[in-house]
N, C-alpha and C. Protein backbone atom coordinates (compact mmCIF):
# COMPACT_ATOMS: atom_id res chain seq x y z
N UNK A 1 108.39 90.43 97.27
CA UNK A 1 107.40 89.97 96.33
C UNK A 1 106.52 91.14 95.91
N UNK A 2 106.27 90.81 95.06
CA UNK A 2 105.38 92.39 94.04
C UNK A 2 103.94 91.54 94.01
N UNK A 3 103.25 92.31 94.15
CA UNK A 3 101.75 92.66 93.96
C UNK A 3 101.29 91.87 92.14
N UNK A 4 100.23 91.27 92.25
CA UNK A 4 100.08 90.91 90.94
C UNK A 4 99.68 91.64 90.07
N UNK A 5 100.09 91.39 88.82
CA UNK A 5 99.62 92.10 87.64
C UNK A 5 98.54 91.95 87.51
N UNK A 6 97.77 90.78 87.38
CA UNK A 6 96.40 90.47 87.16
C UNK A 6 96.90 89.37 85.42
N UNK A 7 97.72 89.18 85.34
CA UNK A 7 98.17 88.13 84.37
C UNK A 7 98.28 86.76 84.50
N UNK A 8 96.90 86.50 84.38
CA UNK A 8 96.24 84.81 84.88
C UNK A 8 96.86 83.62 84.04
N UNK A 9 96.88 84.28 82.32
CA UNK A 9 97.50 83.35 81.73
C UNK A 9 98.66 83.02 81.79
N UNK A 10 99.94 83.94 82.42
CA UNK A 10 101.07 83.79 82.82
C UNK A 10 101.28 82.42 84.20
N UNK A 11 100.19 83.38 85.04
CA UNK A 11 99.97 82.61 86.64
C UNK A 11 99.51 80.96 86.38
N UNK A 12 98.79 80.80 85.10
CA UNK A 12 98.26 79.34 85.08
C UNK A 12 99.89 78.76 84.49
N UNK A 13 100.53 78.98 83.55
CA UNK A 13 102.02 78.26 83.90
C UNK A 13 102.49 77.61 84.85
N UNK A 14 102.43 78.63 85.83
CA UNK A 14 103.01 78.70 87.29
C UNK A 14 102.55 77.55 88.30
N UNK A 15 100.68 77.85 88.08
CA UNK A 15 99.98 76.99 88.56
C UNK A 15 100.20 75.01 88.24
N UNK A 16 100.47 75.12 86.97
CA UNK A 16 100.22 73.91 86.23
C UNK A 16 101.66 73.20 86.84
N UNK A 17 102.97 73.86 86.63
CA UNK A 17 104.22 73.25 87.49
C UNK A 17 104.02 73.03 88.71
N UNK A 18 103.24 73.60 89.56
CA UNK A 18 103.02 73.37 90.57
C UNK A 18 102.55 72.22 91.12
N UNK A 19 101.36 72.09 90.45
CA UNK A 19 100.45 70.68 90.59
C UNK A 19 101.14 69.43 89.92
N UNK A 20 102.13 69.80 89.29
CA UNK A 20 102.55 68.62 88.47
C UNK A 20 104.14 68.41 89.87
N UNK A 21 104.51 69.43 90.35
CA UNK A 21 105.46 69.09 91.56
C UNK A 21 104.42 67.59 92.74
N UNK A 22 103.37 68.61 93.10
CA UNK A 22 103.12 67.97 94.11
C UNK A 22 102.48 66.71 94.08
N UNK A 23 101.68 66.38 92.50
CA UNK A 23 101.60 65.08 92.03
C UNK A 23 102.54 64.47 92.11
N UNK A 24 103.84 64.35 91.60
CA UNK A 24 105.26 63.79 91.78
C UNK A 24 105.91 63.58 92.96
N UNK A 25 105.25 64.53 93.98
CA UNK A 25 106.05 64.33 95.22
C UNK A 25 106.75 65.10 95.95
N UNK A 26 107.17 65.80 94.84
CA UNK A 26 108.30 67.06 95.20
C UNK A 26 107.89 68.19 95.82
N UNK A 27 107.12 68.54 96.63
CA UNK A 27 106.08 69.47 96.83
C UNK A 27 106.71 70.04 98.42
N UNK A 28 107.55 69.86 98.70
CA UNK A 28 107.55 70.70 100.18
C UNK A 28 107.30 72.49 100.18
N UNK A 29 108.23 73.13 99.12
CA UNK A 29 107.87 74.38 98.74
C UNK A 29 106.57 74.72 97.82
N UNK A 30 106.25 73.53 97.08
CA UNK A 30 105.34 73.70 95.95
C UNK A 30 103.94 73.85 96.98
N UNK A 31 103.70 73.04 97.83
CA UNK A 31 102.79 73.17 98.70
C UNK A 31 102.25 73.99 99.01
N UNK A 32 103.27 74.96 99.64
CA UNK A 32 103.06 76.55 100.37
C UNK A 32 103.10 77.44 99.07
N UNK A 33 104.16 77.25 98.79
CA UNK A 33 104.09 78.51 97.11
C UNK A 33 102.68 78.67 96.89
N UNK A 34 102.00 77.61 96.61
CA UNK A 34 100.60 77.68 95.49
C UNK A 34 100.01 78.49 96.15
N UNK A 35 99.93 79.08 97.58
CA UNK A 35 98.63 79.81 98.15
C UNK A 35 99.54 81.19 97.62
N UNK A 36 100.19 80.98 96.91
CA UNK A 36 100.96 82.74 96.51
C UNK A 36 100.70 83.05 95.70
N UNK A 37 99.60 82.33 94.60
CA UNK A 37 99.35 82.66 92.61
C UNK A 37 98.60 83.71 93.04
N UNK A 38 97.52 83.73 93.95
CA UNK A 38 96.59 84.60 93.54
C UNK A 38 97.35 86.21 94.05
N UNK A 39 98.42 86.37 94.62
CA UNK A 39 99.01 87.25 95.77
C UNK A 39 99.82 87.85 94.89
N UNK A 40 100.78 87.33 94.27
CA UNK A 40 101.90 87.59 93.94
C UNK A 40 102.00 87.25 92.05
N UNK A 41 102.89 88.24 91.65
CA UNK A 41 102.66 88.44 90.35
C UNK A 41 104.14 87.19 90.16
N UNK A 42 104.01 85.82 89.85
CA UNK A 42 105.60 84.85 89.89
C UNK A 42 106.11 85.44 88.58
N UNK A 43 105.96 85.71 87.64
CA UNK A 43 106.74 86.26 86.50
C UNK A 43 108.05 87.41 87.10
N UNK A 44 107.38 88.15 88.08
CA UNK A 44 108.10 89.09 88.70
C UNK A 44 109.28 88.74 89.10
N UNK A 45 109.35 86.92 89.89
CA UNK A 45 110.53 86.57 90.81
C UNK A 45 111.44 86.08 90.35
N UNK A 46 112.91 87.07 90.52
CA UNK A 46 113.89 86.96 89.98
C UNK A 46 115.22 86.61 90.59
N UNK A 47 115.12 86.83 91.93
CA UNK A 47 115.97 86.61 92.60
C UNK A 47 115.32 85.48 94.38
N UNK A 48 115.81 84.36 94.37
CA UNK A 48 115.12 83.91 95.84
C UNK A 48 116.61 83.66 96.36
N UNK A 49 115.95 83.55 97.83
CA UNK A 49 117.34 83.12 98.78
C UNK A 49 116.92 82.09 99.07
N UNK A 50 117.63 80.69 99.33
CA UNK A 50 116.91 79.61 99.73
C UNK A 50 117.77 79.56 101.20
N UNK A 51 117.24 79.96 102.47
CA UNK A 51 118.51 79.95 103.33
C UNK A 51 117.82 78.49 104.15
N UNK A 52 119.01 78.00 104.43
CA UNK A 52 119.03 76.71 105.34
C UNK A 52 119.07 75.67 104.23
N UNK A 53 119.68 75.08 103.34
CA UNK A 53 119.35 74.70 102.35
C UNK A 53 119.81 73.03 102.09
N UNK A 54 120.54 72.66 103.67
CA UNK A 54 120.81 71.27 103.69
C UNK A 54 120.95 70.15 102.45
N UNK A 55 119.91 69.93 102.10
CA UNK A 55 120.31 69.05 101.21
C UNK A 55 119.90 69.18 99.15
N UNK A 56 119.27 70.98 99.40
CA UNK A 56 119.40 71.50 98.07
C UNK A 56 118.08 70.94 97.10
N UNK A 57 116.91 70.08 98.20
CA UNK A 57 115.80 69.86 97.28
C UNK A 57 114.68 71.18 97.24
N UNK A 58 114.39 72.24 97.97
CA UNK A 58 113.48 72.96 97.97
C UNK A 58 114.19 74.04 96.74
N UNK A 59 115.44 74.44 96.71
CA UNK A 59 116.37 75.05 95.58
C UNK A 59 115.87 74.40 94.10
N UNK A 60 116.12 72.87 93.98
CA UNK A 60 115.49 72.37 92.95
C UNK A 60 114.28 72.86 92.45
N UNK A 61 113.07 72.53 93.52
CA UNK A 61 112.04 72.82 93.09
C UNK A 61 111.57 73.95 92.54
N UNK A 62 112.24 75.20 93.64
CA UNK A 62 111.76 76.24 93.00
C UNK A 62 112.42 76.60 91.99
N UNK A 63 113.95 76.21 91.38
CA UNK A 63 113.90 76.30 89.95
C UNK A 63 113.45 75.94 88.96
N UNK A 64 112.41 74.88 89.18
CA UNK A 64 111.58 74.57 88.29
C UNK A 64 110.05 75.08 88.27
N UNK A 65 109.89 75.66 89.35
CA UNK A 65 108.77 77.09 89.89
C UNK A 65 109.26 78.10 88.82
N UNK A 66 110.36 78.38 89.13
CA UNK A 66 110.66 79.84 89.05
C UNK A 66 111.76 79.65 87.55
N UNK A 67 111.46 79.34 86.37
CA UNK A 67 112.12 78.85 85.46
C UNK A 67 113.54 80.34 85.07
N UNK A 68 112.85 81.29 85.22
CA UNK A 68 113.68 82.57 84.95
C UNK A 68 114.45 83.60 86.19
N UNK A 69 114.61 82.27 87.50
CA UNK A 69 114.74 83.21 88.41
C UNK A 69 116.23 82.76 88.88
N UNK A 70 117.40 83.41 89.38
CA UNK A 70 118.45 82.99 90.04
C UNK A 70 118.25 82.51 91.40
N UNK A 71 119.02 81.51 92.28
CA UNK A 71 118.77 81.19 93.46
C UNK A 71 119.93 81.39 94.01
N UNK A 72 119.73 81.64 95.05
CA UNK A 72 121.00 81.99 96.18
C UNK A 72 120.60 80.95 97.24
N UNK A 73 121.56 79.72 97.35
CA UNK A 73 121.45 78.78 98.42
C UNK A 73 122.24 78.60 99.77
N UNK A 74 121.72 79.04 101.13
CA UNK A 74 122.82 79.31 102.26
C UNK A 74 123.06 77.76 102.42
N UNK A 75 124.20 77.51 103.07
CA UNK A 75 124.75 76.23 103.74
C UNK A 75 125.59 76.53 104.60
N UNK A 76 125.70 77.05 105.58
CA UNK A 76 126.87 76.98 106.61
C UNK A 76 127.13 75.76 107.56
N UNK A 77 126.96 74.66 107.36
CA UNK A 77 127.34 73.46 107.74
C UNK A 77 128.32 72.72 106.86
N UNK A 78 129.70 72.50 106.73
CA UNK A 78 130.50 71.92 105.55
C UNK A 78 130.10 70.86 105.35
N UNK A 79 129.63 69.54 106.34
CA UNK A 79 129.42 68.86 105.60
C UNK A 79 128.05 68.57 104.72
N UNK A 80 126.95 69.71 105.00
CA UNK A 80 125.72 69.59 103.99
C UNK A 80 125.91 70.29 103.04
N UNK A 81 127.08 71.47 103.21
CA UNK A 81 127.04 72.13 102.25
C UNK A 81 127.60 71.44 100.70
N UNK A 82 128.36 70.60 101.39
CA UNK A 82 129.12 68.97 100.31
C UNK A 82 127.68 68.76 99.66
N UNK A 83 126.97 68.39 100.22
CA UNK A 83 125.91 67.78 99.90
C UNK A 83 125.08 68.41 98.38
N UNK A 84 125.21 69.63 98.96
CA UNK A 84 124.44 70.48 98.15
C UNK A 84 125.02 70.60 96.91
N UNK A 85 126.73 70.92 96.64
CA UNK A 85 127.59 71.29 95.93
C UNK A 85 127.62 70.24 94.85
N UNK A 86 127.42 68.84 95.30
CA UNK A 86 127.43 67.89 94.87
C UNK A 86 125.83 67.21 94.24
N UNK A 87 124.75 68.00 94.83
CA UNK A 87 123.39 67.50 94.12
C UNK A 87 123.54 69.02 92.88
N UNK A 88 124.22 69.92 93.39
CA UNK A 88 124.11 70.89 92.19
C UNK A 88 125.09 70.37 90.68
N UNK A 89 126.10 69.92 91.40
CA UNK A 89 126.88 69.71 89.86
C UNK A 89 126.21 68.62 88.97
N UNK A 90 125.51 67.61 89.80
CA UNK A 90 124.41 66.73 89.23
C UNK A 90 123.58 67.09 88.39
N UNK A 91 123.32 68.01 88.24
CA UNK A 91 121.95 69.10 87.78
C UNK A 91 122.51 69.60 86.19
N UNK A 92 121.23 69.47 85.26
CA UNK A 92 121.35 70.05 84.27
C UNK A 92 121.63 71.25 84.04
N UNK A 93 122.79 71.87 82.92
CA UNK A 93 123.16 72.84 82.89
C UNK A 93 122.16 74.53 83.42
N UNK A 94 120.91 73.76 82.51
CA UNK A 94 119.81 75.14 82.61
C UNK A 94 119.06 75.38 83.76
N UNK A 95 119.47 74.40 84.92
CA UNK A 95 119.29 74.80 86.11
C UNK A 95 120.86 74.95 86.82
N UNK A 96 121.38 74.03 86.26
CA UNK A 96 122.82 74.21 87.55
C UNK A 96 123.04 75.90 87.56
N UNK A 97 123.33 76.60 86.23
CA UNK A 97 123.34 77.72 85.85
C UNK A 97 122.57 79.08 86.71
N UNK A 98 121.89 78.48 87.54
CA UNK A 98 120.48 79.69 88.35
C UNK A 98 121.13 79.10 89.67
N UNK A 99 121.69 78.10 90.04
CA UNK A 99 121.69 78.50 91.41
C UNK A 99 123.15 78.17 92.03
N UNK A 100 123.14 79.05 92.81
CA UNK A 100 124.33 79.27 93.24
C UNK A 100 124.56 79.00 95.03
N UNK A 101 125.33 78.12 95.53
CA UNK A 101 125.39 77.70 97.22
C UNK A 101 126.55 78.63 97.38
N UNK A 102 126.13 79.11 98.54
CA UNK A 102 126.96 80.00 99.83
C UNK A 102 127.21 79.13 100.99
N UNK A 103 128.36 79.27 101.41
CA UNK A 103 128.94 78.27 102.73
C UNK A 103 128.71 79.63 103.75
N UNK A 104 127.74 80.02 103.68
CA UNK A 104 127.81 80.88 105.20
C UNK A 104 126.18 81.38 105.73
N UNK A 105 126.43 81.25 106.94
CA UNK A 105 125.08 81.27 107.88
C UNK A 105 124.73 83.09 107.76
N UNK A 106 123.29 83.19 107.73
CA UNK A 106 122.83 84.43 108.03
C UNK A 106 122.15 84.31 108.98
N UNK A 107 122.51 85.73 109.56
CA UNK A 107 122.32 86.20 111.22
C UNK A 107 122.36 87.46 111.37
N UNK A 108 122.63 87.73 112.90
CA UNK A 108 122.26 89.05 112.88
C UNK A 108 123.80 89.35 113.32
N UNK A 109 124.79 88.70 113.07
CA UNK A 109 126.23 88.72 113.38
C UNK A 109 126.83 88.83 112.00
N UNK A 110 128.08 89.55 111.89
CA UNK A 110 128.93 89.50 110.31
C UNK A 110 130.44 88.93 111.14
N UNK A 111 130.72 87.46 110.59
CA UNK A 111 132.02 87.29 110.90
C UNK A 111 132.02 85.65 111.61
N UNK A 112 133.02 84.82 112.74
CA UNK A 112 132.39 83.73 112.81
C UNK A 112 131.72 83.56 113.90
N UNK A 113 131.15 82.64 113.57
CA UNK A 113 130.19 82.50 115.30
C UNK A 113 129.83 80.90 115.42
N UNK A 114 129.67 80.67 116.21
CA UNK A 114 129.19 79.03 117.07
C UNK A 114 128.22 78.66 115.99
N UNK A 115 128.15 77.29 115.80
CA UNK A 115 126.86 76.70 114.77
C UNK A 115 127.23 75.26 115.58
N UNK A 116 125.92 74.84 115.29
CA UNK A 116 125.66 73.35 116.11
C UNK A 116 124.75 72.73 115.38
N UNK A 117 125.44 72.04 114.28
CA UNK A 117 124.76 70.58 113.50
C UNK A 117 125.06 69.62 114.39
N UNK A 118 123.92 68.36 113.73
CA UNK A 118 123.62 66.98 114.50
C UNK A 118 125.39 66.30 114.54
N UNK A 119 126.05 65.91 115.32
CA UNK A 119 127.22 65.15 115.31
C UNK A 119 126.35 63.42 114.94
N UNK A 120 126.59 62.78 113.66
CA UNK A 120 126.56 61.78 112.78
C UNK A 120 126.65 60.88 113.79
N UNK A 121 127.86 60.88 114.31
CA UNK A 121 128.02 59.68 115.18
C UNK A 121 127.72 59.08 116.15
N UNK A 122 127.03 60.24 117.10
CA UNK A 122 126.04 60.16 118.32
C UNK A 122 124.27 60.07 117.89
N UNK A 123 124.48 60.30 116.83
CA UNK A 123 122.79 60.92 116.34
C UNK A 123 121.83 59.76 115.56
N UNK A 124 120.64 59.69 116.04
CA UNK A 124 120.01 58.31 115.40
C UNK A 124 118.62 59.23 114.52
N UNK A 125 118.74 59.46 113.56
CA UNK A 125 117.58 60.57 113.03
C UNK A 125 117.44 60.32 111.59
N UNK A 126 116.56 60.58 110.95
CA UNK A 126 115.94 60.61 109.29
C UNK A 126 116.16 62.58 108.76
N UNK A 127 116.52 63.19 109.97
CA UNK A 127 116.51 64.77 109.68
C UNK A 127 118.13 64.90 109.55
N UNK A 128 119.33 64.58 109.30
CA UNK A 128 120.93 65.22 109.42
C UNK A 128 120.79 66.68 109.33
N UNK A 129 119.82 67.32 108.78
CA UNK A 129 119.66 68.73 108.63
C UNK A 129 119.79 69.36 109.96
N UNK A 130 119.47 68.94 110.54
CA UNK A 130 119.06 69.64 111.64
C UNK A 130 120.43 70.75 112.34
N UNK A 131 120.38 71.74 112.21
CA UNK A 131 121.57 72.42 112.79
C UNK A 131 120.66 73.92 113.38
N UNK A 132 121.80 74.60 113.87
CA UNK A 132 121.39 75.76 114.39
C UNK A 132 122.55 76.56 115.19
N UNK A 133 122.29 77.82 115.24
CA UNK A 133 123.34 78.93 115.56
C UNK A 133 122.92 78.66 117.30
N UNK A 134 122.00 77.76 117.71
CA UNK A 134 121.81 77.62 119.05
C UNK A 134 121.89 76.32 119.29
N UNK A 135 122.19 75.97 120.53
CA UNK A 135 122.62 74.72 121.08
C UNK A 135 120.71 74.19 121.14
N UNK A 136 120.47 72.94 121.22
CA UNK A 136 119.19 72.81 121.32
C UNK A 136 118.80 72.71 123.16
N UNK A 137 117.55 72.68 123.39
CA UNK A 137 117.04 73.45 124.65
C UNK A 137 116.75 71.58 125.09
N UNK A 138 116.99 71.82 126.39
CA UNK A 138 116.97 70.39 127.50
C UNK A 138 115.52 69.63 127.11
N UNK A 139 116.08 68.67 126.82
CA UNK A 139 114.77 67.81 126.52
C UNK A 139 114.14 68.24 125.15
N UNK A 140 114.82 68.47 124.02
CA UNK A 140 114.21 68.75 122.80
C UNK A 140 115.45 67.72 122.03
N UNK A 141 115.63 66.66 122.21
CA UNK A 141 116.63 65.84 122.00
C UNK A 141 115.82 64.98 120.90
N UNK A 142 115.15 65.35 120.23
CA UNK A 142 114.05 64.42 119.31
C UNK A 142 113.41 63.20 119.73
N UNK A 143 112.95 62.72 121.11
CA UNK A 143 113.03 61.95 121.57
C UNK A 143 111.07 61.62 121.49
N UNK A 144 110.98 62.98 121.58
CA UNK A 144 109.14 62.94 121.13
C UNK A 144 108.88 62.19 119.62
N UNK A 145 110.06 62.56 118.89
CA UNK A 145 109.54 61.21 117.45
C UNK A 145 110.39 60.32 117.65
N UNK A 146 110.81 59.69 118.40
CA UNK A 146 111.87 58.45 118.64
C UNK A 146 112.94 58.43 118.26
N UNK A 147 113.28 60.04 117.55
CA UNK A 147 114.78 60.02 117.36
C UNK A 147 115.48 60.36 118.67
N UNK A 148 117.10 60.18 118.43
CA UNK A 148 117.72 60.89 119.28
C UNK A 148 119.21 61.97 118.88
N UNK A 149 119.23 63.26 118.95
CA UNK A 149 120.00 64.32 118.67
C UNK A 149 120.82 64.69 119.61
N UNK A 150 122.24 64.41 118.69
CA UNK A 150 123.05 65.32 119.68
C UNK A 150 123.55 66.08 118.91
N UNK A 151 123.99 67.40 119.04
CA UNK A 151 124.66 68.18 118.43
C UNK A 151 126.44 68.50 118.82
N UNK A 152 126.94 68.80 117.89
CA UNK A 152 128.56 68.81 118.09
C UNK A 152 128.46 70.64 117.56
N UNK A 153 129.52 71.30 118.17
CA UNK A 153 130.16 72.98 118.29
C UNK A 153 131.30 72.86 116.95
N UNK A 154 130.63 73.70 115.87
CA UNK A 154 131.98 74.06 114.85
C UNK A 154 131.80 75.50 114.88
N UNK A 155 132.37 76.37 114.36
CA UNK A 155 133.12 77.68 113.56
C UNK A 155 132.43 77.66 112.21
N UNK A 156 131.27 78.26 111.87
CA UNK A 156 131.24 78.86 110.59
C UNK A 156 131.30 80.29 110.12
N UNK A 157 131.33 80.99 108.87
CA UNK A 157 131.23 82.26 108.69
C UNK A 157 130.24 82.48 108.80
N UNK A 158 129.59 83.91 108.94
CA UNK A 158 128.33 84.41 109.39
C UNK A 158 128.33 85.77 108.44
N UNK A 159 126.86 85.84 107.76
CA UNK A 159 126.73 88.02 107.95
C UNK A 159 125.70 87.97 108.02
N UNK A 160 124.82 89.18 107.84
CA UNK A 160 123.57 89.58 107.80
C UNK A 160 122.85 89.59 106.33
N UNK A 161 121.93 89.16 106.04
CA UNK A 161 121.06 89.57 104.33
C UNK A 161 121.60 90.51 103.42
N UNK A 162 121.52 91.64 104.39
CA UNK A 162 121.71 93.47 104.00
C UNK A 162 123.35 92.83 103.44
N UNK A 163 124.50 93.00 104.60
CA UNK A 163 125.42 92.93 103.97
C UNK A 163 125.95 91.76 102.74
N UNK A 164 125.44 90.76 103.26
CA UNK A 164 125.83 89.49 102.20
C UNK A 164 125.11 90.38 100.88
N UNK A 165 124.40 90.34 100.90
CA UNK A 165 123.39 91.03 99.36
C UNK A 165 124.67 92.43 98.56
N UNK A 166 124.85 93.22 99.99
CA UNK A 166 125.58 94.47 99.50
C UNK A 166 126.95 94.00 99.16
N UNK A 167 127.71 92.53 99.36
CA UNK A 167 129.06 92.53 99.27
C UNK A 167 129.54 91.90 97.71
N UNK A 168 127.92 91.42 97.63
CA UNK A 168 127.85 90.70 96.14
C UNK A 168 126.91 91.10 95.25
N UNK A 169 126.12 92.27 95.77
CA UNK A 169 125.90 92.88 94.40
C UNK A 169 124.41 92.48 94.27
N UNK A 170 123.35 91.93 95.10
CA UNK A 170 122.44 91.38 95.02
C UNK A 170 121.38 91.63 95.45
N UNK A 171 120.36 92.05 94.56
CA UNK A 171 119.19 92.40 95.14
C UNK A 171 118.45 93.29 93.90
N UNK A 172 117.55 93.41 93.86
CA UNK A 172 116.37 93.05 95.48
C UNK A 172 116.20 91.87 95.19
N UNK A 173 115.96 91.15 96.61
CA UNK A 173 115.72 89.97 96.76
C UNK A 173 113.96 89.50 96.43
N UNK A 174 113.50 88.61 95.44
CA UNK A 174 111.98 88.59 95.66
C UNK A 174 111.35 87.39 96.46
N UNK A 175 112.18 86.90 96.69
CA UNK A 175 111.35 85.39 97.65
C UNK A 175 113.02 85.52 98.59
N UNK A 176 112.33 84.59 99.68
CA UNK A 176 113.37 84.23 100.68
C UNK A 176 112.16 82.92 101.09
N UNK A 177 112.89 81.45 101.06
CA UNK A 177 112.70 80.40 101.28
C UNK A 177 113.56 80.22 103.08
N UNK A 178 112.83 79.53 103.69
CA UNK A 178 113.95 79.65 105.12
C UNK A 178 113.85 78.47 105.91
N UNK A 179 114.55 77.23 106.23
CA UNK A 179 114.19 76.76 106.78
C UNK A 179 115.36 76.60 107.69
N UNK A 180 115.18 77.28 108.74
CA UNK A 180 116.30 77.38 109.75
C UNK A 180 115.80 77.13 111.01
């Protein structure tokens, strides 16, 4: 992220989508973004990574944040990454067009490695997102909000930022969204 210009009338754009997200609802990124107008010059952001991107609504939003910016969306879970592939082709051309889903986890590994999403069939939860390159820790079974999580062991691809960015040509990166 770049330093602001000091271009308020640009930033009130920015501002005004914003407030009109989180009036609507849509606000999980819009929320946090807004403490960034005064910080960050948004005209600048051209490239975001949205990594962890489950079910492809924080990607939405910020293409409608970020009207001129490309998105790079991680999914290394196949079946959310369905998810995503499928809320993107939904999507009007002048956004479907900016963002783009990746089926592979970033880490500090290049190649495959262990991933552990919720297994559907054991799992009683409002989150399916929930995955991770780590098994979850004894007694963090969601049981403190009355869910209950189990996770199942697949094989996904893996690289690092640096190389994923260097193998496709991408960068500099100006936002990275993460919810992993």
């Amino acid at each position: 992220m770049r330093k602001d210009t000091g271009n308020s009338q640009g930033q009130s754009m920015f501002k005004e989508t914003i407030n009109q997200l989180i009036t609507n609802g849509e606000n999980i990124a819009s929320k946090r973004i807004k403490f960034l107008l005064d910080k960050v010059d948004f005209n600048s952001i051209r490239i975001i990574m949205d990594i962890g991107s489950w079910h492809l609504k924080q990607t939405i939003e910020m293409s409608l944040i970020f009207p001129n910016a490309i998105i790079h969306a991680f999914e290394p879970n196949p079946e959310t990454y369905l998810v995503c592939m499928n809320t993107r082709n939904s999507l009007p051309n002048n956004i479907k067009s900016r963002i783009f889903i990746h089926q592979v986890a970033l880490s500090d590994k290049i190649g495959q490695v262990d991933f552990y999403p919720l297994d559907k069939s054991k799992t009683n939860s409002s989150n399916e997102g929930i995955a991770s390159l780590s098994p979850l820790k004894q007694d963090m079974d969601g049981s403190l909000l009355g869910d209950k999580w189990v996770q199942k062991k697949i094989t996904v691809e893996s690289s690092t930022l640096d190389n994923w960015c260097y193998l496709n040509t991408v960068g500099p990166v100006d936002l990275i969204w993460m919810d992993v």
